[in-house]
PDB file of N, CA and C in Angstrom:
ATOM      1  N   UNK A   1     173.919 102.774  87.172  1.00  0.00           N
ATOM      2  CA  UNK A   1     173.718 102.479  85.774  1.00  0.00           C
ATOM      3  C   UNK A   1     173.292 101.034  85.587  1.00  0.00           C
ATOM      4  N   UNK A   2     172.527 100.638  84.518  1.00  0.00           N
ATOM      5  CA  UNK A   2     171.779  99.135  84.103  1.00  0.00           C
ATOM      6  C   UNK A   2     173.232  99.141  83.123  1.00  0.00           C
ATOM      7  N   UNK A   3     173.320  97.755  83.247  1.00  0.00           N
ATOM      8  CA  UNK A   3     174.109  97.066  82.207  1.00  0.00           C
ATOM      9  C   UNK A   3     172.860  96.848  81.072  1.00  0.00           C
ATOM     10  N   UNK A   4     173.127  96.416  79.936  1.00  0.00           N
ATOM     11  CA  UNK A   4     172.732  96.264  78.830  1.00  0.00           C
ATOM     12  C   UNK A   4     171.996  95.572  78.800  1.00  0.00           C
ATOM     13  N   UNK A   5     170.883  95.329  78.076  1.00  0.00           N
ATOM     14  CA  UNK A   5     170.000  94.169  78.187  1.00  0.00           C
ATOM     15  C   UNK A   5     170.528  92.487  77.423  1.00  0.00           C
ATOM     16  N   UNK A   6     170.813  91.443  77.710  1.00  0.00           N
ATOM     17  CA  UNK A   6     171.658  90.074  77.605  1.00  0.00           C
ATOM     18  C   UNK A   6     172.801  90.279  77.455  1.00  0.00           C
ATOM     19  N   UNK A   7     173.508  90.734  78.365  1.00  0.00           N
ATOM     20  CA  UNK A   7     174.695  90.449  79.100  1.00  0.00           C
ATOM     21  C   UNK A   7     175.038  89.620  80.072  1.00  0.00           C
ATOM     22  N   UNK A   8     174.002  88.780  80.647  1.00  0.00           N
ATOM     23  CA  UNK A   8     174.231  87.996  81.628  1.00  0.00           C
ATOM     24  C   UNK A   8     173.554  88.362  82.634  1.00  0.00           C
ATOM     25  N   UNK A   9     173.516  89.633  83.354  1.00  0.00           N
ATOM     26  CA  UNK A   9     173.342  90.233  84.391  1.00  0.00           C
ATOM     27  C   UNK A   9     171.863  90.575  84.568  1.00  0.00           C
ATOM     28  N   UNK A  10     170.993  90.251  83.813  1.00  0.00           N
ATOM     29  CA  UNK A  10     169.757  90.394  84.064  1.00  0.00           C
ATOM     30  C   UNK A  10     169.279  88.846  84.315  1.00  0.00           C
ATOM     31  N   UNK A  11     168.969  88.866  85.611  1.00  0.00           N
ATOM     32  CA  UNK A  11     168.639  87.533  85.659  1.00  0.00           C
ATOM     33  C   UNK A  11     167.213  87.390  86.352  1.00  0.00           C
ATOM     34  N   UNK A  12     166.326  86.550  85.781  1.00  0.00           N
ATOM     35  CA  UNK A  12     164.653  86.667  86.705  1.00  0.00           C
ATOM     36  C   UNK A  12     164.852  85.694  87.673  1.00  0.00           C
ATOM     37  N   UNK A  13     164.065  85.503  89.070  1.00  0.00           N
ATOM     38  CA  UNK A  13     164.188  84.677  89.989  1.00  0.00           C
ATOM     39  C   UNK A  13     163.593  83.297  89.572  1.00  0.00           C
ATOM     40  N   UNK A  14     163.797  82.841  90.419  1.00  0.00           N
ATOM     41  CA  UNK A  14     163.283  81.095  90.113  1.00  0.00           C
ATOM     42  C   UNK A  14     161.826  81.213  90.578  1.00  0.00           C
ATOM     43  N   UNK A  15     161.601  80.192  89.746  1.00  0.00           N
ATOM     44  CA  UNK A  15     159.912  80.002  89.938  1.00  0.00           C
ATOM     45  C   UNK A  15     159.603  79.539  90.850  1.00  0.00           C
ATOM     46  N   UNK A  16     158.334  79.636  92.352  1.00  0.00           N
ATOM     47  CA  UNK A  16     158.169  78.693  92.682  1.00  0.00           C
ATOM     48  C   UNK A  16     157.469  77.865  92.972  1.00  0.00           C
ATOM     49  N   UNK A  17     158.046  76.124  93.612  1.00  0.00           N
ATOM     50  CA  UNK A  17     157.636  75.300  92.980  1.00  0.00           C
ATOM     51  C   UNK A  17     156.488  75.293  93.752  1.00  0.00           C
ATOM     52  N   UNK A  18     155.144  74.432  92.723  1.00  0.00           N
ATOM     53  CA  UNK A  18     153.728  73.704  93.118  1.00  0.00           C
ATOM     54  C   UNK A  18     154.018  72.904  93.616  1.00  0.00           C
ATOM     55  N   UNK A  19     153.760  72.895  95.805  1.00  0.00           N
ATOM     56  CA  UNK A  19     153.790  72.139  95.937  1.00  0.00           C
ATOM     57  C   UNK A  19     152.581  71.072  96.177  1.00  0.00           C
ATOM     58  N   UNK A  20     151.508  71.480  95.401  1.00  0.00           N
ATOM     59  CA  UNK A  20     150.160  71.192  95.581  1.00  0.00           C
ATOM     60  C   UNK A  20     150.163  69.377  94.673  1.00  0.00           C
ATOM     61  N   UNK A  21     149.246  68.420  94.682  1.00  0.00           N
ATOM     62  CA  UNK A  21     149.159  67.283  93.943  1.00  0.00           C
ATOM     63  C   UNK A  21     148.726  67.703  92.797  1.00  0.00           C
ATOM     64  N   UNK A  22     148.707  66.864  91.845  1.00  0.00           N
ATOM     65  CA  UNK A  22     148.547  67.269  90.708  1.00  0.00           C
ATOM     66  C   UNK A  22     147.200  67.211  90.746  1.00  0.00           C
ATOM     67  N   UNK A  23     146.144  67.826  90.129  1.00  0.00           N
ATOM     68  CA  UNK A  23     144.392  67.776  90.543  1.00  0.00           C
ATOM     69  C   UNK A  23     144.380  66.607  89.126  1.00  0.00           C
ATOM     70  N   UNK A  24     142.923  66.846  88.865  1.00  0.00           N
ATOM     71  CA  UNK A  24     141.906  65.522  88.476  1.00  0.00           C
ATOM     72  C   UNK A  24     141.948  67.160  87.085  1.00  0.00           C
ATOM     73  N   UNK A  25     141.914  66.797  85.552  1.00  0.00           N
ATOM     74  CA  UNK A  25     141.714  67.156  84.561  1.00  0.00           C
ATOM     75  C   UNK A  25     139.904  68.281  84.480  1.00  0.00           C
ATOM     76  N   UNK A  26     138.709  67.367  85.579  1.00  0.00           N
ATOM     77  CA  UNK A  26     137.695  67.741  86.051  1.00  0.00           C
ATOM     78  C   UNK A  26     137.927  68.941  86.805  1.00  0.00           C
ATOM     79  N   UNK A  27     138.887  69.170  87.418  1.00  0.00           N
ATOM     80  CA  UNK A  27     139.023  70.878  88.249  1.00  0.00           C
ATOM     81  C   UNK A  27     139.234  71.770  87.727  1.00  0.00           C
ATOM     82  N   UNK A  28     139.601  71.743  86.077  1.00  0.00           N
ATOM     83  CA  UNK A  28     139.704  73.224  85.457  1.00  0.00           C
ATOM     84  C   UNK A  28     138.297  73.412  85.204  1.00  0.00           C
ATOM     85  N   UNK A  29     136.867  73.108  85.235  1.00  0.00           N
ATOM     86  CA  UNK A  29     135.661  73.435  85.365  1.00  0.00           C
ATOM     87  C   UNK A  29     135.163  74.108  86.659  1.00  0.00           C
ATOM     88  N   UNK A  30     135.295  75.302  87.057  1.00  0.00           N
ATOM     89  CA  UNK A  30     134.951  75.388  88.360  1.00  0.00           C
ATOM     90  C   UNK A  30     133.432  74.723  89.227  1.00  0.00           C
ATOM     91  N   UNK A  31     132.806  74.167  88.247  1.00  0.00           N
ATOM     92  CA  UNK A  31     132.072  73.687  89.528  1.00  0.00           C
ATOM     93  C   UNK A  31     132.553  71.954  90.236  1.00  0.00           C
ATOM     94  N   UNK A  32     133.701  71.227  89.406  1.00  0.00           N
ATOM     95  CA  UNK A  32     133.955  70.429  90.254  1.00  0.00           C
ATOM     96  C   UNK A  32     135.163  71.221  90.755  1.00  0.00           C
ATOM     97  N   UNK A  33     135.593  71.889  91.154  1.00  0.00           N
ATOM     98  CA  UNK A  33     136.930  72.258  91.571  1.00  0.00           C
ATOM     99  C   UNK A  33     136.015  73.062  93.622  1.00  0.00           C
ATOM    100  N   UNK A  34     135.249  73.095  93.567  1.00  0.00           N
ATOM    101  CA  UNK A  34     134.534  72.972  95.023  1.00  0.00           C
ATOM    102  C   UNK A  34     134.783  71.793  95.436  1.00  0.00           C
ATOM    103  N   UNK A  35     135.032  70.309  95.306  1.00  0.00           N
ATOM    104  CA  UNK A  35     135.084  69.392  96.365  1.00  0.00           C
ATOM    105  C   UNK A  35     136.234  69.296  96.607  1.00  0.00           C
ATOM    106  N   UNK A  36     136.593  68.817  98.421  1.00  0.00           N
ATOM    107  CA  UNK A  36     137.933  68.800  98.971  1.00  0.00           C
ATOM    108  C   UNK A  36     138.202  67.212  97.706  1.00  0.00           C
ATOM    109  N   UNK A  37     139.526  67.240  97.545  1.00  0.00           N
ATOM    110  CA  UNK A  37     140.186  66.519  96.984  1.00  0.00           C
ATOM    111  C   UNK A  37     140.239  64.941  97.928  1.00  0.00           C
ATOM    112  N   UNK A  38     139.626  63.874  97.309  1.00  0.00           N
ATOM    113  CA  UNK A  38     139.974  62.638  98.154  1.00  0.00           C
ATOM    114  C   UNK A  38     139.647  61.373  97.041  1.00  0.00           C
ATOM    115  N   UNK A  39     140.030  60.238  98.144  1.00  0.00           N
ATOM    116  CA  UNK A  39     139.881  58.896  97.006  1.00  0.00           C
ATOM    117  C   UNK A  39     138.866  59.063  96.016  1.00  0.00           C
ATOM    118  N   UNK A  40     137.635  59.275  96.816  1.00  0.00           N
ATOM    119  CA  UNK A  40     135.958  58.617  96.416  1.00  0.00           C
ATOM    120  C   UNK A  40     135.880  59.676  95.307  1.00  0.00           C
ATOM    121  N   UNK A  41     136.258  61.296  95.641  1.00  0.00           N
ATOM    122  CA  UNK A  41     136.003  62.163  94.503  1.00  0.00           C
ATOM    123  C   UNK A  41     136.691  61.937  93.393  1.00  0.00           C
ATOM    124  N   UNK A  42     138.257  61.548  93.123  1.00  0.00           N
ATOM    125  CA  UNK A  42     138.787  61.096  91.933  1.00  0.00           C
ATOM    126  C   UNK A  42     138.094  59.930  91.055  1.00  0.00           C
ATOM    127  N   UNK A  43     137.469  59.486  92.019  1.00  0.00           N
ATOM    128  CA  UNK A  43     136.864  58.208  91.171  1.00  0.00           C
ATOM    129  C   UNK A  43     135.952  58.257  90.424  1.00  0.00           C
ATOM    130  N   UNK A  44     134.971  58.848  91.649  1.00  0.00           N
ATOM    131  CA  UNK A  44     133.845  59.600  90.458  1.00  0.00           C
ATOM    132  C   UNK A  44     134.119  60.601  89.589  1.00  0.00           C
ATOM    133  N   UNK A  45     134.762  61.557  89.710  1.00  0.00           N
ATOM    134  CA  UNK A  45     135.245  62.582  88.679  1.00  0.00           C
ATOM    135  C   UNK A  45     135.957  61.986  87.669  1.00  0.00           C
ATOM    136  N   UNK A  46     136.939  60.404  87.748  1.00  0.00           N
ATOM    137  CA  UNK A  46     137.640  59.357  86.812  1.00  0.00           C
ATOM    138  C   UNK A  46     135.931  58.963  86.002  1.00  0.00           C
ATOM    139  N   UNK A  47     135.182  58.616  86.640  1.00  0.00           N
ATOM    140  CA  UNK A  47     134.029  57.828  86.086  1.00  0.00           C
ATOM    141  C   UNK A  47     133.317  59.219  84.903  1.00  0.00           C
ATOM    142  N   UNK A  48     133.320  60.261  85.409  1.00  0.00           N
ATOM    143  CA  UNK A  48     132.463  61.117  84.191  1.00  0.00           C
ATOM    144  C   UNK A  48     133.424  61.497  83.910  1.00  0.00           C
ATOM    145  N   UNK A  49     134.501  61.587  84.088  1.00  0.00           N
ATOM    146  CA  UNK A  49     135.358  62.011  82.671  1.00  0.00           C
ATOM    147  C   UNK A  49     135.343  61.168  81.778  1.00  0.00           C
ATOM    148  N   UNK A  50     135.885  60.073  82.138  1.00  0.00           N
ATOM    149  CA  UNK A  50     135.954  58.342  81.493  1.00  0.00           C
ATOM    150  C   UNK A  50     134.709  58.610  80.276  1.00  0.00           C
ATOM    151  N   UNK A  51     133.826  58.882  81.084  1.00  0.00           N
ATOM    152  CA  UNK A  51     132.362  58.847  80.078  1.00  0.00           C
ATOM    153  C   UNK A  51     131.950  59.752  79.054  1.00  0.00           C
ATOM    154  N   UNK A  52     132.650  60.987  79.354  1.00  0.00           N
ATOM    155  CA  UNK A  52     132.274  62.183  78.787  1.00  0.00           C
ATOM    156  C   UNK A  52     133.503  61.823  77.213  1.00  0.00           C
ATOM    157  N   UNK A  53     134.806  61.407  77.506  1.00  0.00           N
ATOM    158  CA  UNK A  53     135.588  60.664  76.606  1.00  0.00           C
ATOM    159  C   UNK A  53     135.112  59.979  75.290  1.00  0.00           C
ATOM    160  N   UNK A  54     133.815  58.491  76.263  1.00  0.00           N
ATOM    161  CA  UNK A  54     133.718  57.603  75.266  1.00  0.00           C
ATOM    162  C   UNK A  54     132.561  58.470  74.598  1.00  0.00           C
ATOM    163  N   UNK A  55     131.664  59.633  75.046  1.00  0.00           N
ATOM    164  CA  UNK A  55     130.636  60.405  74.205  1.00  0.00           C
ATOM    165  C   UNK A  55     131.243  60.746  72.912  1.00  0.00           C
ATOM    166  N   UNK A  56     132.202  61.468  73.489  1.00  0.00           N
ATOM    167  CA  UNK A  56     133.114  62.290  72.172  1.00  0.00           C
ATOM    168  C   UNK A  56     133.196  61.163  71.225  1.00  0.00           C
ATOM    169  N   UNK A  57     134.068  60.236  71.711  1.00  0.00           N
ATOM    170  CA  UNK A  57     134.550  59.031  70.447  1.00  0.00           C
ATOM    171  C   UNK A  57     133.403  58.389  69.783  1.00  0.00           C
ATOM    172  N   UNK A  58     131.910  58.210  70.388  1.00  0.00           N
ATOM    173  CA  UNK A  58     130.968  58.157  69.206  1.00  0.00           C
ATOM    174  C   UNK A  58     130.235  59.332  68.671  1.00  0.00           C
ATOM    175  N   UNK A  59     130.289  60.181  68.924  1.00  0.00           N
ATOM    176  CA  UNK A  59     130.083  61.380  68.537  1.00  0.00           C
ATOM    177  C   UNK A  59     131.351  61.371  67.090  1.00  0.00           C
ATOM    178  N   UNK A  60     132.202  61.130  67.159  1.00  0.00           N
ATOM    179  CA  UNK A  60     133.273  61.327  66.269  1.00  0.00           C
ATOM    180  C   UNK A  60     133.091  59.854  65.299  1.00  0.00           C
ATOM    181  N   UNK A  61     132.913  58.787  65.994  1.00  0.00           N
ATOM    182  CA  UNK A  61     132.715  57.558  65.120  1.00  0.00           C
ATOM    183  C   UNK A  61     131.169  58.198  64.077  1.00  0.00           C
ATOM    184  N   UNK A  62     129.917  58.609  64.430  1.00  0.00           N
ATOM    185  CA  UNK A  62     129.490  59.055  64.140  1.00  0.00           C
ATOM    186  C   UNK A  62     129.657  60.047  62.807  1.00  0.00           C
ATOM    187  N   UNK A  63     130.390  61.040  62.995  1.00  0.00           N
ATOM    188  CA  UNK A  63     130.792  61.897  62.047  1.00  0.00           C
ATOM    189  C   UNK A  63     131.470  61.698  61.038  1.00  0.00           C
ATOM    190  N   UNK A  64     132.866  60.512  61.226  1.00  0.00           N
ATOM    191  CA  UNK A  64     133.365  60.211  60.758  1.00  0.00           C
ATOM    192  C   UNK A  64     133.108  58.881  59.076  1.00  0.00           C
ATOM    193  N   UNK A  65     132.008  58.376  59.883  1.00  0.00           N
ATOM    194  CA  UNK A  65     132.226  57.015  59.411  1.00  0.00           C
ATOM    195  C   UNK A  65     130.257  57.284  58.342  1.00  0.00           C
ATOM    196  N   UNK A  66     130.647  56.467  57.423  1.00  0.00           N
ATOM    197  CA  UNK A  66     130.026  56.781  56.338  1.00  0.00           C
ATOM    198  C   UNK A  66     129.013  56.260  56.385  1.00  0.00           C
ATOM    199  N   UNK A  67     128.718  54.850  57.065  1.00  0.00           N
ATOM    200  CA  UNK A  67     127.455  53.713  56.902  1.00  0.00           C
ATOM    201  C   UNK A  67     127.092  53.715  58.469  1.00  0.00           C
ATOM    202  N   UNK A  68     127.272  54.606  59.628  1.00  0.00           N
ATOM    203  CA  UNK A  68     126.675  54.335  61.132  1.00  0.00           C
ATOM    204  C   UNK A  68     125.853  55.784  61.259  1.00  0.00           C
ATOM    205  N   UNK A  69     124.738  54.973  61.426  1.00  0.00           N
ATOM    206  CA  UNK A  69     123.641  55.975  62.314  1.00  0.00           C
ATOM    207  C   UNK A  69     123.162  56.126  63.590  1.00  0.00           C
ATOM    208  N   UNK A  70     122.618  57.371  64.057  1.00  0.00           N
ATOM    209  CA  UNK A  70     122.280  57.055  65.450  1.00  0.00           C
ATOM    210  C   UNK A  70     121.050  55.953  66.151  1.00  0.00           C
ATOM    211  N   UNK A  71     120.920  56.003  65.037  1.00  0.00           N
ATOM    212  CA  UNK A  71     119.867  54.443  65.149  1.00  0.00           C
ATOM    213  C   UNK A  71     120.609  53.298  65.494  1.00  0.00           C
ATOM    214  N   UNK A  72     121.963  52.992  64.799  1.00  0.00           N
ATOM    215  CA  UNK A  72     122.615  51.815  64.599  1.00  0.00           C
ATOM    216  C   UNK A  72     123.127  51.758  65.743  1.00  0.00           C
ATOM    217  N   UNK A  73     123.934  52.858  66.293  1.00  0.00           N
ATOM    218  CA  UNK A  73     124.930  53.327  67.282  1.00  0.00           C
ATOM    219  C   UNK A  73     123.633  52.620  68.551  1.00  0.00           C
ATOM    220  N   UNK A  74     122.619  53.088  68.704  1.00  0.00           N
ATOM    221  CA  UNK A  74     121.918  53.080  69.794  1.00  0.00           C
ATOM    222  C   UNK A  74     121.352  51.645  69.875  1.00  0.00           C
ATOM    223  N   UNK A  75     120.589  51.213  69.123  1.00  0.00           N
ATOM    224  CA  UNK A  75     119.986  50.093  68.827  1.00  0.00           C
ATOM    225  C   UNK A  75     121.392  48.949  68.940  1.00  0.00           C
ATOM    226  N   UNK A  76     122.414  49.007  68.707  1.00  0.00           N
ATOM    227  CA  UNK A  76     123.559  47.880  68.818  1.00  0.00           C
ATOM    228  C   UNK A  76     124.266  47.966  69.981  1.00  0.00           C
ATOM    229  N   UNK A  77     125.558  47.145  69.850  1.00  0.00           N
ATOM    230  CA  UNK A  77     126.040  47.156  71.211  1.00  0.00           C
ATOM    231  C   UNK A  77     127.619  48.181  70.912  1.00  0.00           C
ATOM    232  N   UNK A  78     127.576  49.023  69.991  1.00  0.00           N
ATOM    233  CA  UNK A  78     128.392  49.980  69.721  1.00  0.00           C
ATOM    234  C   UNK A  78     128.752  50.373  71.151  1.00  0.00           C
ATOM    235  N   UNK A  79     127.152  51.426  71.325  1.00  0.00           N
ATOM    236  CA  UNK A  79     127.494  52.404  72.468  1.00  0.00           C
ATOM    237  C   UNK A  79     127.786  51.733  73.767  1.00  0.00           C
ATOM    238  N   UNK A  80     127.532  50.668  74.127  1.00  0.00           N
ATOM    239  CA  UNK A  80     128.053  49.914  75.382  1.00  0.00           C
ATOM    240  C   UNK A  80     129.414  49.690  75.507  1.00  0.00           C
ATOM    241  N   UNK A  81     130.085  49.185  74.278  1.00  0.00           N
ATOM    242  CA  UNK A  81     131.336  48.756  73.947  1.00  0.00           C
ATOM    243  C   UNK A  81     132.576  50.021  74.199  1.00  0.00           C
ATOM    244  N   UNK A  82     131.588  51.095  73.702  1.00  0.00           N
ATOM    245  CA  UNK A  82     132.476  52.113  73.888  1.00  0.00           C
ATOM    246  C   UNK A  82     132.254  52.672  75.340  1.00  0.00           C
ATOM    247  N   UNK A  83     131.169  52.432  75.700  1.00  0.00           N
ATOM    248  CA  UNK A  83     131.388  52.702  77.272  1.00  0.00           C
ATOM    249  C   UNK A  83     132.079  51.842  77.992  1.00  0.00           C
ATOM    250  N   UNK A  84     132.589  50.733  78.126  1.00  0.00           N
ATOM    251  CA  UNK A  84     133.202  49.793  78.213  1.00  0.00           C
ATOM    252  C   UNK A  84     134.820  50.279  78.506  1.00  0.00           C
ATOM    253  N   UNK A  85     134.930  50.275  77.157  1.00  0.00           N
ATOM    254  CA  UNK A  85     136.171  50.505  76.747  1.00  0.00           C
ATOM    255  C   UNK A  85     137.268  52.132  77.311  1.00  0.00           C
ATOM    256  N   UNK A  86     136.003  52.987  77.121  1.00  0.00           N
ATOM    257  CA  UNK A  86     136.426  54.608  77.934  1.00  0.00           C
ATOM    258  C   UNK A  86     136.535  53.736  79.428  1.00  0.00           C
ATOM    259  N   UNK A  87     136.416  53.214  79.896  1.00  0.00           N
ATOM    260  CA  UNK A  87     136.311  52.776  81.458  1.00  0.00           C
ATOM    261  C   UNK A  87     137.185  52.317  82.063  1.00  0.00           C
ATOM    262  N   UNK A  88     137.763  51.535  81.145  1.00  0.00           N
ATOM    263  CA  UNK A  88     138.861  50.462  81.252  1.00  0.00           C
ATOM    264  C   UNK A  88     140.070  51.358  80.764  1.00  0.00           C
ATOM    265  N   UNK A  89     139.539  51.728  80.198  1.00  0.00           N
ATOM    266  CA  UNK A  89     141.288  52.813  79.311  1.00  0.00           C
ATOM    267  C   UNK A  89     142.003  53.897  80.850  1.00  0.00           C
ATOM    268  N   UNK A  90     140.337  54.587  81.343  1.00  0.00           N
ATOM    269  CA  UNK A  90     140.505  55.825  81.990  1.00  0.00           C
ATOM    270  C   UNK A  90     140.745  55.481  83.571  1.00  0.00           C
ATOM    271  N   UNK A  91     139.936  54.235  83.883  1.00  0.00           N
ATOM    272  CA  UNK A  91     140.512  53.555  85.022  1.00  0.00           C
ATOM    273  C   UNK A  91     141.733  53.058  85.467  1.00  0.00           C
ATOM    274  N   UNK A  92     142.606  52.312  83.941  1.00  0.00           N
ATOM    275  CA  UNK A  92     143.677  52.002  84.065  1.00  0.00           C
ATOM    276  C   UNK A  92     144.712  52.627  84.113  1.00  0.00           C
ATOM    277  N   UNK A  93     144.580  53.899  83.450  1.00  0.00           N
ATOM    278  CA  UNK A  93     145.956  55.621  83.417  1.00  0.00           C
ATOM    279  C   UNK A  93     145.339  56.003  85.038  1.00  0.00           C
ATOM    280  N   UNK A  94     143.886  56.388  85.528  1.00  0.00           N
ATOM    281  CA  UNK A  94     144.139  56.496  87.303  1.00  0.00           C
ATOM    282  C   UNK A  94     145.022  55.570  88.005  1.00  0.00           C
ATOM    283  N   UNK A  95     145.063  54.354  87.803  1.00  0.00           N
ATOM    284  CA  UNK A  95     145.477  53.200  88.750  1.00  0.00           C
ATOM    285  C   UNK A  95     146.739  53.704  88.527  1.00  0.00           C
ATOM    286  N   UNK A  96     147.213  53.564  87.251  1.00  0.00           N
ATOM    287  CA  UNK A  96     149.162  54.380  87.103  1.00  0.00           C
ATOM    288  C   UNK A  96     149.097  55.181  87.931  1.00  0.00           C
ATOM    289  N   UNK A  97     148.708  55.946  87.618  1.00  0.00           N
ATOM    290  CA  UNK A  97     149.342  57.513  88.327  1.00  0.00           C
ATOM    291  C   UNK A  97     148.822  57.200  89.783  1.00  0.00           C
ATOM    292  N   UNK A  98     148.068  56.510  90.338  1.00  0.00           N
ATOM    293  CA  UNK A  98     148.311  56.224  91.756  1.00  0.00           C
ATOM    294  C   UNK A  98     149.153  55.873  92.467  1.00  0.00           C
ATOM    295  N   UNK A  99     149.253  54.340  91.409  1.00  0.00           N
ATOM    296  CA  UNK A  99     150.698  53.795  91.673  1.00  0.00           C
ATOM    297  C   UNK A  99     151.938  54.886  91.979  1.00  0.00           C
ATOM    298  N   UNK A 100     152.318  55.770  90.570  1.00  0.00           N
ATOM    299  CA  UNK A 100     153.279  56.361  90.602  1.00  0.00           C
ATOM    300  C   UNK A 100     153.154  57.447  91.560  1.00  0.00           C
ATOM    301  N   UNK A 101     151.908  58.023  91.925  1.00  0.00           N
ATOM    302  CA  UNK A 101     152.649  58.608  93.073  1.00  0.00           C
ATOM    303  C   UNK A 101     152.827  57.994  94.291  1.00  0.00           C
ATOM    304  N   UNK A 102     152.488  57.236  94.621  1.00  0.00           N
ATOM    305  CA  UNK A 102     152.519  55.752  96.080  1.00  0.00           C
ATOM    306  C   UNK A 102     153.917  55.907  95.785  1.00  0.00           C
ATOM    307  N   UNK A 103     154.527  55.843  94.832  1.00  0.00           N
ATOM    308  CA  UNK A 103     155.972  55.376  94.920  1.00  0.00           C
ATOM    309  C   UNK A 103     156.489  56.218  94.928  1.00  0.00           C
ATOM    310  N   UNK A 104     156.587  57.770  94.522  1.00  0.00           N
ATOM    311  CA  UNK A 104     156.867  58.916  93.901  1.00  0.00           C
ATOM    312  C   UNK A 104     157.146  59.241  95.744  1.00  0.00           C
ATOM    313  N   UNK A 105     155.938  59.462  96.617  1.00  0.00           N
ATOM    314  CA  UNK A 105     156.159  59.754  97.724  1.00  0.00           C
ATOM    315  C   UNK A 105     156.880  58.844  98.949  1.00  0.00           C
ATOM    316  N   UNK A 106     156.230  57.553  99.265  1.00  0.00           N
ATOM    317  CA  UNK A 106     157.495  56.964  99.427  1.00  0.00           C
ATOM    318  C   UNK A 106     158.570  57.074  99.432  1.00  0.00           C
ATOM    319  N   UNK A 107     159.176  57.338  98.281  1.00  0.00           N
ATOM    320  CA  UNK A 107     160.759  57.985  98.076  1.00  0.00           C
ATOM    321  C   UNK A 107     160.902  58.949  98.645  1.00  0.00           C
ATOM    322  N   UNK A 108     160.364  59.758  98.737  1.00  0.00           N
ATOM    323  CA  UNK A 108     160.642  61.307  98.955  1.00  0.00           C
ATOM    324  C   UNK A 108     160.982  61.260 100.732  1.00  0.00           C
ATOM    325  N   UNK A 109     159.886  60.572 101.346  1.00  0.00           N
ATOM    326  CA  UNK A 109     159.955  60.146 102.739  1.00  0.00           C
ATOM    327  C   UNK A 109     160.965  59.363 103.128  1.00  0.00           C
ATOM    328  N   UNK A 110     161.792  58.004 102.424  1.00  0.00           N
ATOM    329  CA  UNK A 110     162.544  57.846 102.602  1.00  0.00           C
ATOM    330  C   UNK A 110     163.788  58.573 102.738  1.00  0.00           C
ATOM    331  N   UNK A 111     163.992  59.483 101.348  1.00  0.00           N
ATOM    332  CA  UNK A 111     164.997  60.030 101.122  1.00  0.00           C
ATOM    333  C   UNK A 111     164.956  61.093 102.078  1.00  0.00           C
ATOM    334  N   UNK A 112     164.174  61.553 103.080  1.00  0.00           N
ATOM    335  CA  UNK A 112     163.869  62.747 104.015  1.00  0.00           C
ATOM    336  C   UNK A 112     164.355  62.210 104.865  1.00  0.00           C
ATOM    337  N   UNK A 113     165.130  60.864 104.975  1.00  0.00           N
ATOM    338  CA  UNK A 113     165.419  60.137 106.595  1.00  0.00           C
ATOM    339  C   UNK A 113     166.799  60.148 106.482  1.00  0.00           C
TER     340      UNK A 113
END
């Protein structure tokens, strides 16, 4: 006989865990999700994401804003600034999370001794 359904006794197994790295935001597209995973590919895949970012945000400054045209946007130093800026933002959250996993694993190796 089944006991009742939430009584306790129905219990599902544990999940298990990913022990894979966390990928690059670029691999849910399957055509970058073909390269083996390494430094040089995060970087470049950091660099067009980075870029594809600052598109959106003038694309959106664009839409948003009442007195900028694509004349203005192009002809000024808007669109540089914002390429600039996506670069520095998207470079600097990679460098974290490098960091944190450098340290993240480290530990783990230590704590394995």
């Amino acid at each position: 006989m089944h006991a009742p359904s939430g009584t306790g006794t129905d219990t599902l197994p544990e999940p298990v865990p990913d022990r894979r790295p966390p990928g690059h935001p670029l691999e849910l597209i399957p055509f970058f999700a073909r390269w083996r995973p390494g430094r040089l590919r995060d970087l470049v895949y950091t660099f067009l994401f980075n870029t594809m970012l600052g598109a959106l945000f003038v694309a959106l400054a664009l839409a948003l804003s009442d007195d900028a045209t694509l004349a203005d946007v192009l002809e000024g130093r808007f669109l540089v600034t914002q390429f600039v800026i996506a670069q520095c933002i998207g470079f600097a959250i990679y460098a974290l999370i490098s960091a944190v996993d450098a340290t993240v694993m480290r530990g783990r190796e230590h704590s394995a001794r």
